[in-house]
C-alpha atoms as a PDB file:
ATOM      1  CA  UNK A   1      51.686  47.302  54.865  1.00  0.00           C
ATOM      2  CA  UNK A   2      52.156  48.964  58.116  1.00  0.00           C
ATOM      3  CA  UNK A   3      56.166  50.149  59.080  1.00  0.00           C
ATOM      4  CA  UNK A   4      58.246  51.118  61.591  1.00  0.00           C
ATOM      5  CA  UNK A   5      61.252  52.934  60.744  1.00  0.00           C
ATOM      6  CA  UNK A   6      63.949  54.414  62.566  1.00  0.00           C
ATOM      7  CA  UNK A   7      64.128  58.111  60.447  1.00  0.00           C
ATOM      8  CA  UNK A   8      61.341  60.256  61.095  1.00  0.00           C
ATOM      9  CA  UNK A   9      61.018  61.864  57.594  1.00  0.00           C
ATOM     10  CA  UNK A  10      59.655  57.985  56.617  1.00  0.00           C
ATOM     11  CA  UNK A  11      56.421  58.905  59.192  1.00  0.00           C
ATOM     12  CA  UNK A  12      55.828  62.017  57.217  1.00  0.00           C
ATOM     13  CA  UNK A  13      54.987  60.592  53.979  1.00  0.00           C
ATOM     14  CA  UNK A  14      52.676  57.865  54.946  1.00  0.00           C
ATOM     15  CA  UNK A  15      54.518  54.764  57.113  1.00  0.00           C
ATOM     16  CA  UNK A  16      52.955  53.854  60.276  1.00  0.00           C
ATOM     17  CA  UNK A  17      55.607  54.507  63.099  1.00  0.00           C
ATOM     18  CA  UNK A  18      59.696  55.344  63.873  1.00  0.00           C
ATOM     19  CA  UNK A  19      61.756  55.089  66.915  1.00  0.00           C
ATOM     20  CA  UNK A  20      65.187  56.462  66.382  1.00  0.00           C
ATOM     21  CA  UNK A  21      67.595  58.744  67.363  1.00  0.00           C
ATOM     22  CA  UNK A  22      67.290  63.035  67.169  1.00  0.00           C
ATOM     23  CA  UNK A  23      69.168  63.837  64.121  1.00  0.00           C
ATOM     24  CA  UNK A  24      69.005  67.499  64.911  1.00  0.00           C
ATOM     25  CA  UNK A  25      71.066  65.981  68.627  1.00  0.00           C
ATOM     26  CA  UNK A  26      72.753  63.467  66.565  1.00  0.00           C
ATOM     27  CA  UNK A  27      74.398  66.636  64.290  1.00  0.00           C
ATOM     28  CA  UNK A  28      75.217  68.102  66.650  1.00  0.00           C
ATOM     29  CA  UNK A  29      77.167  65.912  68.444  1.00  0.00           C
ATOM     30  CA  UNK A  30      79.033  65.089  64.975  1.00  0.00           C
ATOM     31  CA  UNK A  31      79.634  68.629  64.624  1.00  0.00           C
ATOM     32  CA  UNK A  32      81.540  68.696  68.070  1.00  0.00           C
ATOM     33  CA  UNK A  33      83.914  65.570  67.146  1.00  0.00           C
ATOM     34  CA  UNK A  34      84.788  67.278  63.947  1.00  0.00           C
ATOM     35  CA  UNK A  35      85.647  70.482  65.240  1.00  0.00           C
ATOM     36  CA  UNK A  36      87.829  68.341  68.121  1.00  0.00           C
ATOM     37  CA  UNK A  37      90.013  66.592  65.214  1.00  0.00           C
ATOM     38  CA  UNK A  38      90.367  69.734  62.956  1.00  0.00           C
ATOM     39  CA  UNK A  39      92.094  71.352  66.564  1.00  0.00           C
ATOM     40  CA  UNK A  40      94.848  68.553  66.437  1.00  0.00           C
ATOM     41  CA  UNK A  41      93.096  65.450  68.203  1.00  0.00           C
ATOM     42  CA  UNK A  42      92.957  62.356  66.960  1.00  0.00           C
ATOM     43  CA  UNK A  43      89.625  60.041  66.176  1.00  0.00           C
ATOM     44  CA  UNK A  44      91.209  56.937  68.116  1.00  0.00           C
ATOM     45  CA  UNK A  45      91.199  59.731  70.751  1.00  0.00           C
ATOM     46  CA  UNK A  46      88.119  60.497  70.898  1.00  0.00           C
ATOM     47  CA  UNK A  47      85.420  58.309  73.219  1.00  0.00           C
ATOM     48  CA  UNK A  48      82.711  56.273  71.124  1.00  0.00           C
ATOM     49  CA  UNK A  49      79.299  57.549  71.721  1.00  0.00           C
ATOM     50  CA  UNK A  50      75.788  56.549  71.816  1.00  0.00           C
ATOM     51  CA  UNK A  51      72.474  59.147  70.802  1.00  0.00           C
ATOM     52  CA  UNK A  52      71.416  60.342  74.107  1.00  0.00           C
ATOM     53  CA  UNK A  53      67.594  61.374  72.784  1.00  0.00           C
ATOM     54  CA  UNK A  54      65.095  59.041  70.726  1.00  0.00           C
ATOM     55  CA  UNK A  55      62.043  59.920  69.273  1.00  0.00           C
ATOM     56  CA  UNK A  56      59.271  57.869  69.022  1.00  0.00           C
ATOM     57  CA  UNK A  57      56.347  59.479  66.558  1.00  0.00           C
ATOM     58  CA  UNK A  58      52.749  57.845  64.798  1.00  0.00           C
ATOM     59  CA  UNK A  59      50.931  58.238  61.850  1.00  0.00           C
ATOM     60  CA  UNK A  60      47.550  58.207  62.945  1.00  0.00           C
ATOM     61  CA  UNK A  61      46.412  58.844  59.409  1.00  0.00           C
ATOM     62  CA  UNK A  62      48.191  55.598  58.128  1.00  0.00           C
ATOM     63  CA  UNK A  63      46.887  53.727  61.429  1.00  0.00           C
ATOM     64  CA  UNK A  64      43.174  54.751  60.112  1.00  0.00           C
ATOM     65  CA  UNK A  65      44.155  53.576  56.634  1.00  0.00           C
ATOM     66  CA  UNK A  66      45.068  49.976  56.958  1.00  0.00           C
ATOM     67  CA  UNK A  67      42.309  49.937  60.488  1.00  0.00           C
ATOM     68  CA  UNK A  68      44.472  49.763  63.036  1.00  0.00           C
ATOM     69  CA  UNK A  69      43.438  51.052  66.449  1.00  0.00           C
ATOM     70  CA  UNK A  70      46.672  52.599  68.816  1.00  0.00           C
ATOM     71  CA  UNK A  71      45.925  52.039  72.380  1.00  0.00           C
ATOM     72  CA  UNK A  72      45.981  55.982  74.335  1.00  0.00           C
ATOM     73  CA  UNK A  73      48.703  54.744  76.522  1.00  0.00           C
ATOM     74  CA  UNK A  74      51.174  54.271  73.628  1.00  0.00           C
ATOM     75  CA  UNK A  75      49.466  57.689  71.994  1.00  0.00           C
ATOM     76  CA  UNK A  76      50.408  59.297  74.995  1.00  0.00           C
ATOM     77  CA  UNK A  77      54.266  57.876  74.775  1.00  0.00           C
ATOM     78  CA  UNK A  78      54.844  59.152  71.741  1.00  0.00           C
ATOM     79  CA  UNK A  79      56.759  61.915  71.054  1.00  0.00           C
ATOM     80  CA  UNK A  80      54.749  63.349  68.495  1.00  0.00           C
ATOM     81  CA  UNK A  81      51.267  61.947  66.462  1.00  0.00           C
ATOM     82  CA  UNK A  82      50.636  63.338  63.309  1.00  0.00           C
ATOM     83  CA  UNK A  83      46.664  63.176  62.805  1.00  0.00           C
END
């Protein structure tokens, strides 16, 4: 059954597609509240925010598997295809 996830690491061992956020940028940006409320600042402080990067990637394998055809101008959107 064909799936679209939003973690990446779901692509990798066989589903069909995910659109989420960078967790690499995502850490990151974590990393830089934390280090704000260990200097002194408090969380109701801090602003709320929202991932700045997505990343949309296809398993073209798993496409092939269940005969599904992906148009080249969503291929060509994606942010990576794994083949």
């Amino acid at each position: 059954m064909p799936a679209l996830h939003y973690n990446r690491a779901h692509v990798g061992v066989g589903d069909l597609m995910s659109y989420g956020m960078d967790a690499v940028e995502s850490s990151r940006r974590v990393a830089s509240l934390v280090d704000k409320i260990q200097k002194g600042r408090k969380p109701a402080e801090l602003p709320v925010e929202q991932p700045m990067k997505f990343e949309f990637i296809i398993n073209l394998n798993a496409a092939k598997q269940i005969g599904l055809t992906i148009p080249p101008n969503v291929l060509v959107r994606a942010d990576k295809v794994i083949r």
